[in-house]
Protein backbone atom coordinates (compact mmCIF):
# COMPACT_ATOMS: atom_id res chain seq x y z
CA UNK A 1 -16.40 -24.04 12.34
CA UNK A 2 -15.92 -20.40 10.98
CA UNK A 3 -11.96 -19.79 9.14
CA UNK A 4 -10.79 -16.07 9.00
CA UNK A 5 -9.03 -15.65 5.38
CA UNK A 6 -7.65 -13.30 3.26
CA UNK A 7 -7.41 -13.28 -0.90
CA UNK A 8 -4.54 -11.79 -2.17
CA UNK A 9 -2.78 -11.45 -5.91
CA UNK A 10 0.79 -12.52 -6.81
CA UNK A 11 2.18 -9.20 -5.38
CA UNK A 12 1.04 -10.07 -2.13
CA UNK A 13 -1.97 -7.56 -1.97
CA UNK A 14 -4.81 -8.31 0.41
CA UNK A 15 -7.80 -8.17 -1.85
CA UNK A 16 -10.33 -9.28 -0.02
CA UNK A 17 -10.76 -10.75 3.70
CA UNK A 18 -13.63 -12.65 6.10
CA UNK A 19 -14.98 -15.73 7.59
CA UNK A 20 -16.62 -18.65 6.30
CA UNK A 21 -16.71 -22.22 7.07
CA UNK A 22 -13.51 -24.19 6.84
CA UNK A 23 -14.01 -26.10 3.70
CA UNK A 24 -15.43 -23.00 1.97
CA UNK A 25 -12.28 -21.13 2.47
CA UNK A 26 -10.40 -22.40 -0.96
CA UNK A 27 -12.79 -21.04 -3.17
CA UNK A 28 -12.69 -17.86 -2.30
CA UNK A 29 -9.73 -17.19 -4.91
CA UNK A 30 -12.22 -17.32 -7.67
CA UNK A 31 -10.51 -14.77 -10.25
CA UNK A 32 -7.21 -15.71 -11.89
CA UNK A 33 -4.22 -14.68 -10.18
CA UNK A 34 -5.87 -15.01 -7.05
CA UNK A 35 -4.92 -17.07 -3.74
CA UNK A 36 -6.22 -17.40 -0.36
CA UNK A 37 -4.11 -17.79 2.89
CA UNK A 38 -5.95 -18.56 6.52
CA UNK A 39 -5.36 -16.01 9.07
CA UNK A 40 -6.86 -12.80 10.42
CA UNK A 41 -5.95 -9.76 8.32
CA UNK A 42 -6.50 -5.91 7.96
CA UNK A 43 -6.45 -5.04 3.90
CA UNK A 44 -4.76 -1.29 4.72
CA UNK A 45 -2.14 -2.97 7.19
CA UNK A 46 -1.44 -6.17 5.91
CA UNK A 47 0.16 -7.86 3.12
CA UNK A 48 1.22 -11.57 2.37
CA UNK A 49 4.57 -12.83 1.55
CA UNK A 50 6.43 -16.50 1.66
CA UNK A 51 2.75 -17.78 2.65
CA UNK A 52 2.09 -15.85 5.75
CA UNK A 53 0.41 -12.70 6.55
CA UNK A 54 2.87 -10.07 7.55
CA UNK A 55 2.04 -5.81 8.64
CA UNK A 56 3.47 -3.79 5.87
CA UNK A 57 6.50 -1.59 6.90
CA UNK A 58 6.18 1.83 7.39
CA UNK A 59 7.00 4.61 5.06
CA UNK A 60 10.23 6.36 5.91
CA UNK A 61 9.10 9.41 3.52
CA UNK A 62 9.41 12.73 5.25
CA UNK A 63 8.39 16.31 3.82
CA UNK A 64 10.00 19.40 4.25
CA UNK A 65 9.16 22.31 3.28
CA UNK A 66 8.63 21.18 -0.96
CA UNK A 67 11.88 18.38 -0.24
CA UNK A 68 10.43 14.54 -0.09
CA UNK A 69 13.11 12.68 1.59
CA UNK A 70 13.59 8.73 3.05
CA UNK A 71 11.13 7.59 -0.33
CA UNK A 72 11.25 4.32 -0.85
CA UNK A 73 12.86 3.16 -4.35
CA UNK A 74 10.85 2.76 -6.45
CA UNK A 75 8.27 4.83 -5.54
CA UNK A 76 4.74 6.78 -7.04
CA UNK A 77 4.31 10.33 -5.69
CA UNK A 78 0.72 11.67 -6.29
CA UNK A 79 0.37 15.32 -6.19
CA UNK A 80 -3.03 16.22 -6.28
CA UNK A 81 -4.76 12.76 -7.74
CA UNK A 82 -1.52 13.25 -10.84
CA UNK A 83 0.35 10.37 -10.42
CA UNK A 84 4.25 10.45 -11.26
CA UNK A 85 6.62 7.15 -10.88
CA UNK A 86 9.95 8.20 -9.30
CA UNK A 87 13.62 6.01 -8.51
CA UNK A 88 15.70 8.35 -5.96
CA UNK A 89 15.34 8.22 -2.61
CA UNK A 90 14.93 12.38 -2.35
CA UNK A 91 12.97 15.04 -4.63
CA UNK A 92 12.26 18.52 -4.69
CA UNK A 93 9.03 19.21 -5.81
CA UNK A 94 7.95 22.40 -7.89
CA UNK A 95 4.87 23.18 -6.89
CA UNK A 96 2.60 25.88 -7.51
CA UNK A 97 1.13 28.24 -4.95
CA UNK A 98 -1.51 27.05 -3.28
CA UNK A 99 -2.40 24.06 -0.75
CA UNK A 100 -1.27 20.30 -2.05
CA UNK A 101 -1.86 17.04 -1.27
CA UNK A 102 1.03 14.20 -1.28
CA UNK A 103 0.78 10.68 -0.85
CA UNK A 104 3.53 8.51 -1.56
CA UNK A 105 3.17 4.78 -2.90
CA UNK A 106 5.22 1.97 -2.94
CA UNK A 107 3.27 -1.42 -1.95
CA UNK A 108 4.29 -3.38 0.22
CA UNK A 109 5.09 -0.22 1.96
CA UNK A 110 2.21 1.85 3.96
CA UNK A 111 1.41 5.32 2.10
CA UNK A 112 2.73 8.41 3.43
CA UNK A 113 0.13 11.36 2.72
CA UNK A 114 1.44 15.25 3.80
CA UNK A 115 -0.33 17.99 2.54
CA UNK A 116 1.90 21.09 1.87
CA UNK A 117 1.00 25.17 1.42
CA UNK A 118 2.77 26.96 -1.00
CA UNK A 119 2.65 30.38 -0.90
C-alpha cells in the first residue's frame, strides 16, 4: 500500500512531497538535515512543526500607497528580485518612479507579493 509523505529540513520547510510504498517512505530523507513525516501536503501551503503537517499562516502585510504595514518580524522585503532583511513591523519604501514588484518573506509565513506604480 501507497504512503503520501513529505521531506522537510530542520526549519520545517516542505522540500519535497509524494507517494510510495509504506516501507519506502523513510528513505526518502536522503540528504543531511533532512526528515520525512507521513501525511498529505502542498509545498507552497504547508509547513511542518512539533511532527505534524500544519497550513502556514497568512501574511498580515498590507501596502499602501509606498507604506508596508502588518510585516511580520523578522521579515525579507524583495523589491524587484533585490532582497533586503528588515525587523519593524512598518516601512516606507523609497522607490523610484516606475512600476515595482514586492513580495514579502518570512517562512513559516505565506508571501505577500503587491506590485506598486510610482509615478
Amino acid at each position: 500500500m501507497n504512503s503520501q509523505y513529505a521531506v522537510y529540513n530542520g526549519a520545517g520547510r516542505i522540500l519535497r512531497y509524494g507517494s510510495c510504498p509504506e516501507e519506502m517512505v523513510q528513505i526518502q530523507a536522503n540528504h543531511p538535515g533532512e526528515s520525512v513525516i507521513v501525511g498529505a501536503c502542498d509545498d507552497l501551503r504547508h509547513y511542518v512543526a512539533g511532527g505534524e503537517i500544519l497550513e502556514r499562516p497568512e501574511n498580515t502585510a498590507t501596502l499602501i500607497g509606498t507604506i508596508l504595514t502588518g510585516l511580520p518580524v523578522p521579515c525579507t522585503i524583495i523589491i524587484d528580485g533585490q532582497r533586503y532583511g528588515h525587523d519593524e513591523s512598518a516601512v516606507e519604501l523609497d522607490l523610484l518612479a516606475g512600476e515595482h514588484t514586492i513580495t514579502v518573506e518570512a517562512f513559516p509565513v505565506l508571501d505577500a507579493t503587491f506590485t506598486v506604480s510610482v509615478p
